[in-house]
Protein backbone atom coordinates (compact mmCIF):
# COMPACT_ATOMS: atom_id res chain seq x y z
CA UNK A 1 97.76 86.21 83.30
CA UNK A 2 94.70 88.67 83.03
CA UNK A 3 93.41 90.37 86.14
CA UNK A 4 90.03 91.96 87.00
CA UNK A 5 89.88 93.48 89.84
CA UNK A 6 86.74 92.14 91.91
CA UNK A 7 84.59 94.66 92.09
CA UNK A 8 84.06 95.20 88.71
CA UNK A 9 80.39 93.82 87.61
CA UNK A 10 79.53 93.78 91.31
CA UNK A 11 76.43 94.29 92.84
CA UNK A 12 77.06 96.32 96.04
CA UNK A 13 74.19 97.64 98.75
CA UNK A 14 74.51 100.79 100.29
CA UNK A 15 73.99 99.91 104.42
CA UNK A 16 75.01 103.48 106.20
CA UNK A 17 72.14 105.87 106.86
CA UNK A 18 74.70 108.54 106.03
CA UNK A 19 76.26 107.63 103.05
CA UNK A 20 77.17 111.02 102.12
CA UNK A 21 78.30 111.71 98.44
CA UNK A 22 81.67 113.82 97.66
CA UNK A 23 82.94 116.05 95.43
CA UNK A 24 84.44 114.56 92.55
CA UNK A 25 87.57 117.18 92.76
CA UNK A 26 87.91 117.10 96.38
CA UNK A 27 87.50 113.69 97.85
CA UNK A 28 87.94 114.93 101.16
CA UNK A 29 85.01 117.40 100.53
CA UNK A 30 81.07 116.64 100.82
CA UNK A 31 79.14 117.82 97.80
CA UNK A 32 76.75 120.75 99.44
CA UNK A 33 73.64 119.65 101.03
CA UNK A 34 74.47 117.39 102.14
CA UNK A 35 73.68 114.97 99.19
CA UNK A 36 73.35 111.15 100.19
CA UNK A 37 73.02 107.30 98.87
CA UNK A 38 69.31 106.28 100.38
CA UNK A 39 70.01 103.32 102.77
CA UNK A 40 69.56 99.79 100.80
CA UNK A 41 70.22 101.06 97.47
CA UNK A 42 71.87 98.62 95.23
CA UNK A 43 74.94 100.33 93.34
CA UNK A 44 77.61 99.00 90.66
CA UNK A 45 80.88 100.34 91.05
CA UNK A 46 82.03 102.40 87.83
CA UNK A 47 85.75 103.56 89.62
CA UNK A 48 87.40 103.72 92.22
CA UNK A 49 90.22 106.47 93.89
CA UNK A 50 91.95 106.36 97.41
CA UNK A 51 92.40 108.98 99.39
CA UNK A 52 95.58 108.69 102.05
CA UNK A 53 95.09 109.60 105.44
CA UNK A 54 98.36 108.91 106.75
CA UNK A 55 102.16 106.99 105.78
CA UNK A 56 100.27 103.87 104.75
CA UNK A 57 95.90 103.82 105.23
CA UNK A 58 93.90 104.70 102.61
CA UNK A 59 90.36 105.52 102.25
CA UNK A 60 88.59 103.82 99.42
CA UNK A 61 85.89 105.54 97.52
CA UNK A 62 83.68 104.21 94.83
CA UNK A 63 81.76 106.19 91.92
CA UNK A 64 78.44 104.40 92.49
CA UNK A 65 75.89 103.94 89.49
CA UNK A 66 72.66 102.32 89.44
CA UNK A 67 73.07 98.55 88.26
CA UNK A 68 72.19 99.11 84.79
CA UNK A 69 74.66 102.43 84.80
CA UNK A 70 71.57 104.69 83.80
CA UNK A 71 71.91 106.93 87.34
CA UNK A 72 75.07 107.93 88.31
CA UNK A 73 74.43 108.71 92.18
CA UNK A 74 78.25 109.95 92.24
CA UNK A 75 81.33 109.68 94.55
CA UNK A 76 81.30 107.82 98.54
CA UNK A 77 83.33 105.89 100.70
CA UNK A 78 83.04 102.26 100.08
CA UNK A 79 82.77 102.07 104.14
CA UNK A 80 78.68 102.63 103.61
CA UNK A 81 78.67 99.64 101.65
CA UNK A 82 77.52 96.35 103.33
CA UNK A 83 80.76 94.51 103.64
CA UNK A 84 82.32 97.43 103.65
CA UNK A 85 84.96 96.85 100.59
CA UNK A 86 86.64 93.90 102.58
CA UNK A 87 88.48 91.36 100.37
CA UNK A 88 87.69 93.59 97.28
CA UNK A 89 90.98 93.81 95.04
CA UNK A 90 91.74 96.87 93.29
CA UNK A 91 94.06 96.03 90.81
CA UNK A 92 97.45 94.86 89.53
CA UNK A 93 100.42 96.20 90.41
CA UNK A 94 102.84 94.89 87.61
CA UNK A 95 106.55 93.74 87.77
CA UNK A 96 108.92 96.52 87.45
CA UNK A 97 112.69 96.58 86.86
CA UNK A 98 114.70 93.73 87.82
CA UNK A 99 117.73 96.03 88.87
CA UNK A 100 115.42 97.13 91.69
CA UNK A 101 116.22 95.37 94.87
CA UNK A 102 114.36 97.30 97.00
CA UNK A 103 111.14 98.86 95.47
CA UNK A 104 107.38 97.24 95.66
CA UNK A 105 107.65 94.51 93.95
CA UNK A 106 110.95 93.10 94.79
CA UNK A 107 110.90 89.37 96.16
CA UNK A 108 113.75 88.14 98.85
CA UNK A 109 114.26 84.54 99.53
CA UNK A 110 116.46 84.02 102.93
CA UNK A 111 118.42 87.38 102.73
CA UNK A 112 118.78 86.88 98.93
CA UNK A 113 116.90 89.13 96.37
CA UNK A 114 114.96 86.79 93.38
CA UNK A 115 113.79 89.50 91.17
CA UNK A 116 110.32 91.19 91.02
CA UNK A 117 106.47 89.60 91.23
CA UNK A 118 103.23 90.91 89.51
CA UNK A 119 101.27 91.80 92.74
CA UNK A 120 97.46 92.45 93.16
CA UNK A 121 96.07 95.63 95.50
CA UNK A 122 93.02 93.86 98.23
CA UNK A 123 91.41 95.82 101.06
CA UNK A 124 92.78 94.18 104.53
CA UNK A 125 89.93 93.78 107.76
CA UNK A 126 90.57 97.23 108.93
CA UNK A 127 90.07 98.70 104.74
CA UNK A 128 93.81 99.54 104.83
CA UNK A 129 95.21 98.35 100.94
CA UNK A 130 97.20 95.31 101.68
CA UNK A 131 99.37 93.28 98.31
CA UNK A 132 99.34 90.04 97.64
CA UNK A 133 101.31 88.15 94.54
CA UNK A 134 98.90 87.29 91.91
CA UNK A 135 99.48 83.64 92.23
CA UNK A 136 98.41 84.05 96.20
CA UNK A 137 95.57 85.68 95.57
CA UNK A 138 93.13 83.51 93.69
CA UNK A 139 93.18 80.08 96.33
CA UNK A 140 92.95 82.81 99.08
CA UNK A 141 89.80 84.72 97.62
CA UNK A 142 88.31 80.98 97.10
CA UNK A 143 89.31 80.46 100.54
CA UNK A 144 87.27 83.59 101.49
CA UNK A 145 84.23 82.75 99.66
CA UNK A 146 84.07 79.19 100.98
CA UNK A 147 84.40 80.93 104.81
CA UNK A 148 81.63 83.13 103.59
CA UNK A 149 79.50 80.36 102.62
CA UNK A 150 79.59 78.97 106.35
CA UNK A 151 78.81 82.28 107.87
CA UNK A 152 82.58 82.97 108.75
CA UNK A 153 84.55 86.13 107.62
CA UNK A 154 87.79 85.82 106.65
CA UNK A 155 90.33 88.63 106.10
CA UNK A 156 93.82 89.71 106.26
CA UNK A 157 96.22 92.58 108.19
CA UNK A 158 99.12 92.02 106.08
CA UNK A 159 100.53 90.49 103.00
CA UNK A 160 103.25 90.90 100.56
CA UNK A 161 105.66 93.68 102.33
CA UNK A 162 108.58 95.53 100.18
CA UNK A 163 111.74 95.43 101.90
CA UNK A 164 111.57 98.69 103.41
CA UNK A 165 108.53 97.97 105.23
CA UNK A 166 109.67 94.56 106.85
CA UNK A 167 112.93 97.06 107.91
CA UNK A 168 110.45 99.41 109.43
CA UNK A 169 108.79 96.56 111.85
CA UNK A 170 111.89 94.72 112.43
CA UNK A 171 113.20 98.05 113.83
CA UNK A 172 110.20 98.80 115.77
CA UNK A 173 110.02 94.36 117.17
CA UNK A 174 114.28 95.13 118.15
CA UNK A 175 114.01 98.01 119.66
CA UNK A 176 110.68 97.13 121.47
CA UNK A 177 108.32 99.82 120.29
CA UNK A 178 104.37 99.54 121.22
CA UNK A 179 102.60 98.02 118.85
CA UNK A 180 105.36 96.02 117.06
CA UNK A 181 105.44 91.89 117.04
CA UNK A 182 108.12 89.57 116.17
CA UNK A 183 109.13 90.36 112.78
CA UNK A 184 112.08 88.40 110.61
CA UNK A 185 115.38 90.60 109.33
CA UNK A 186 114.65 92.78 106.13
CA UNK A 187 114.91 89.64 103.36
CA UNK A 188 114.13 87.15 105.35
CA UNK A 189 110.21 87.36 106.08
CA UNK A 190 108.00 84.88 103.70
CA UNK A 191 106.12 87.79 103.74
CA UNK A 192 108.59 89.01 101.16
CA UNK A 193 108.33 86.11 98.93
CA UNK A 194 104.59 86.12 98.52
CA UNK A 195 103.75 83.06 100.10
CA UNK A 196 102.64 84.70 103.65
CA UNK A 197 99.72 85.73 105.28
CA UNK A 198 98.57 87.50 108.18
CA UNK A 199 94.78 86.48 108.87
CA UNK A 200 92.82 88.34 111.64
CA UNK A 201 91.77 86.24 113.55
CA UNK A 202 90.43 87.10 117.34
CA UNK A 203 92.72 84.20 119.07
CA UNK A 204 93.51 80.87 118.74
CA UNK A 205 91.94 77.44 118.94
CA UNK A 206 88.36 77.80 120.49
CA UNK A 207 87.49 81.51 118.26
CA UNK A 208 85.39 81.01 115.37
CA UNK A 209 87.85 82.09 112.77
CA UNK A 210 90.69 79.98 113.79
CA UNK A 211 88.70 77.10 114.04
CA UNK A 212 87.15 77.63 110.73
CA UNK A 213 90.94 77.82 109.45
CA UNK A 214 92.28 74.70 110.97
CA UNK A 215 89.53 72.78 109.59
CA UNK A 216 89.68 74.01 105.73
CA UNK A 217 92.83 76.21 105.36
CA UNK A 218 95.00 72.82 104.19
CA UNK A 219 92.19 72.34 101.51
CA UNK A 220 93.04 75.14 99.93
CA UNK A 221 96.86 75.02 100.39
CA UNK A 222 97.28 77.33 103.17
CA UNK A 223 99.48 75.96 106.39
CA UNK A 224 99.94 77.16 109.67
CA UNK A 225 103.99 77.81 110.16
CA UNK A 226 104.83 79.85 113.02
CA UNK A 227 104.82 78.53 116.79
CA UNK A 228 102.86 81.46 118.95
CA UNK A 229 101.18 83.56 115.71
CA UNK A 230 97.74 81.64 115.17
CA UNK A 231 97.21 84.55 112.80
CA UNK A 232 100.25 83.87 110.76
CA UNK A 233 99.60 80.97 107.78
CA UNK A 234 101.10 80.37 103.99
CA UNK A 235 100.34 79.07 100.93
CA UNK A 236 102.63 75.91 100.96
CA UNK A 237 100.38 73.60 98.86
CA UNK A 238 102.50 69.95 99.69
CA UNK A 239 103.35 71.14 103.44
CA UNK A 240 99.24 71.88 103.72
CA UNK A 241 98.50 68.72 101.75
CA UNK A 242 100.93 67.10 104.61
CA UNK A 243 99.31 68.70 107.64
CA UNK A 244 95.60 67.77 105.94
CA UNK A 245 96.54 64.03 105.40
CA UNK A 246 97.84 63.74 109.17
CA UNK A 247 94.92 65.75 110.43
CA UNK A 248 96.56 68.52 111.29
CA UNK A 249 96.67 72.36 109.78
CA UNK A 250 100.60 73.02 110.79
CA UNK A 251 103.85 72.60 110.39
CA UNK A 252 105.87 69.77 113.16
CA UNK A 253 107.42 72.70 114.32
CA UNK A 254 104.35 74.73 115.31
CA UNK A 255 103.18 73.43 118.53
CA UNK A 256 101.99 76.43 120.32
């Protein structure tokens, strides 16, 4: 299946005062001057690199052209665009060797490993680069665009994890670490199958988000599954057709 990644042919508008432009051979550099974007400037994106700024976050920066490519106004964070980069996918990650159990793209089904999943790159709420399987990712961006339509902003803090990574916060949930939640063996988490979500949302029923969610997520096969994580929904397209034709948005189970 062919994949674009979102930002391509994009208009984007520069919204920081201070959008500073960097060095093309030192991201982490400002080119002398300092040179900047002029507030409201409307910019295409020609490329974009990341720059890590610690075990997982990653700035995003954008070569920014004029729309018709004529000016190229050079190299800034996507954070001074309006939006800020949020939702934007990056690109595809493709499926890699089957032998590998335990690498990015490796799917586990209730402690059993199914083989490996094309997965697509998206900026989370907080800009960190989240995955999600390519099959996942097109009813959620319609999802997102529908939200946006009604004034609501929907967004993600985490999506497809390797197995590694769902090791790393089951560690942190069992031994009771600040910061970590309740998080499923390594194998176990849908979150390693694809079909998981974590949406940020600022509580349950009664916050704008939430509410937004429980009235259209069904529609566009997303269910609520998990009894105390509002914020925690998957793409379970004859569960959520279920839940939507008993006027509901979860699972029996979930009733907290």
């Amino acid at each position: 299946m062919p994949f674009a990644a979102s930002h391509i042919g994009k208009t984007f508008t520069v919204s920081d005062p201070d959008a500073r432009i960097r060095d093309a051979a030192d991201l982490a550099s400002f080119v002398p001057g300092p040179k900047r974007i002029p507030k409201d400037t409307r910019v295409h994106v020609k490329e974009v690199r990341t720059l890590p700024i610690g075990s997982k976050a990653r700035i995003v920066f954008a070569l920014a052209t004029s729309p018709d490519g004529a000016t190229v106004h050079g190299w800034t964070s996507t954070r001074n665009f309006a939006g800020s980069f949020v939702n934007e996918t990056l690109g595809l990650l493709p499926a890699k060797d089957v032998s590998d159990k335990f690498g990015t793209n490796a799917v586990w089904v209730n402690g059993t490993y199914k083989g490996q999943v094309d997965l697509v790159e998206i900026l989370d709420s907080g800009l960190e680069i989240e995955r999600m399987t390519l099959d996942t990712v097109e009813p959620y961006l319609r999802m997102v665009a529908a939200a946006r339509a009604d004034g609501i902003t929907v967004a993600i803090n985490s999506g497809f994890r390797s197995y590694p990574e769902q090791q790393i916060l089951h560690q942190g949930f069992t031994q009771g670490l600040p910061g970590f939640n309740l998080a499923a063996p390594p194998g176990h988490s849908n979150h390693q199958n694809g079909i998981a979500l974590d949406i940020a949302v600022t509580g349950g029923a009664g916050t704008p988000i939430y509410d937004w969610l429980a009235r259209h997520a069904t529609s566009f096969g997303f269910v609520r599954t998990v009894n105390r994580e509002p914020w925690h929904w998957e793409l379970n397209e004859p569960a959520a057709l279920l839940a939507k034709n008993q006027s509901t948005h979860k699972l029996p189970s979930v009733t907290a």
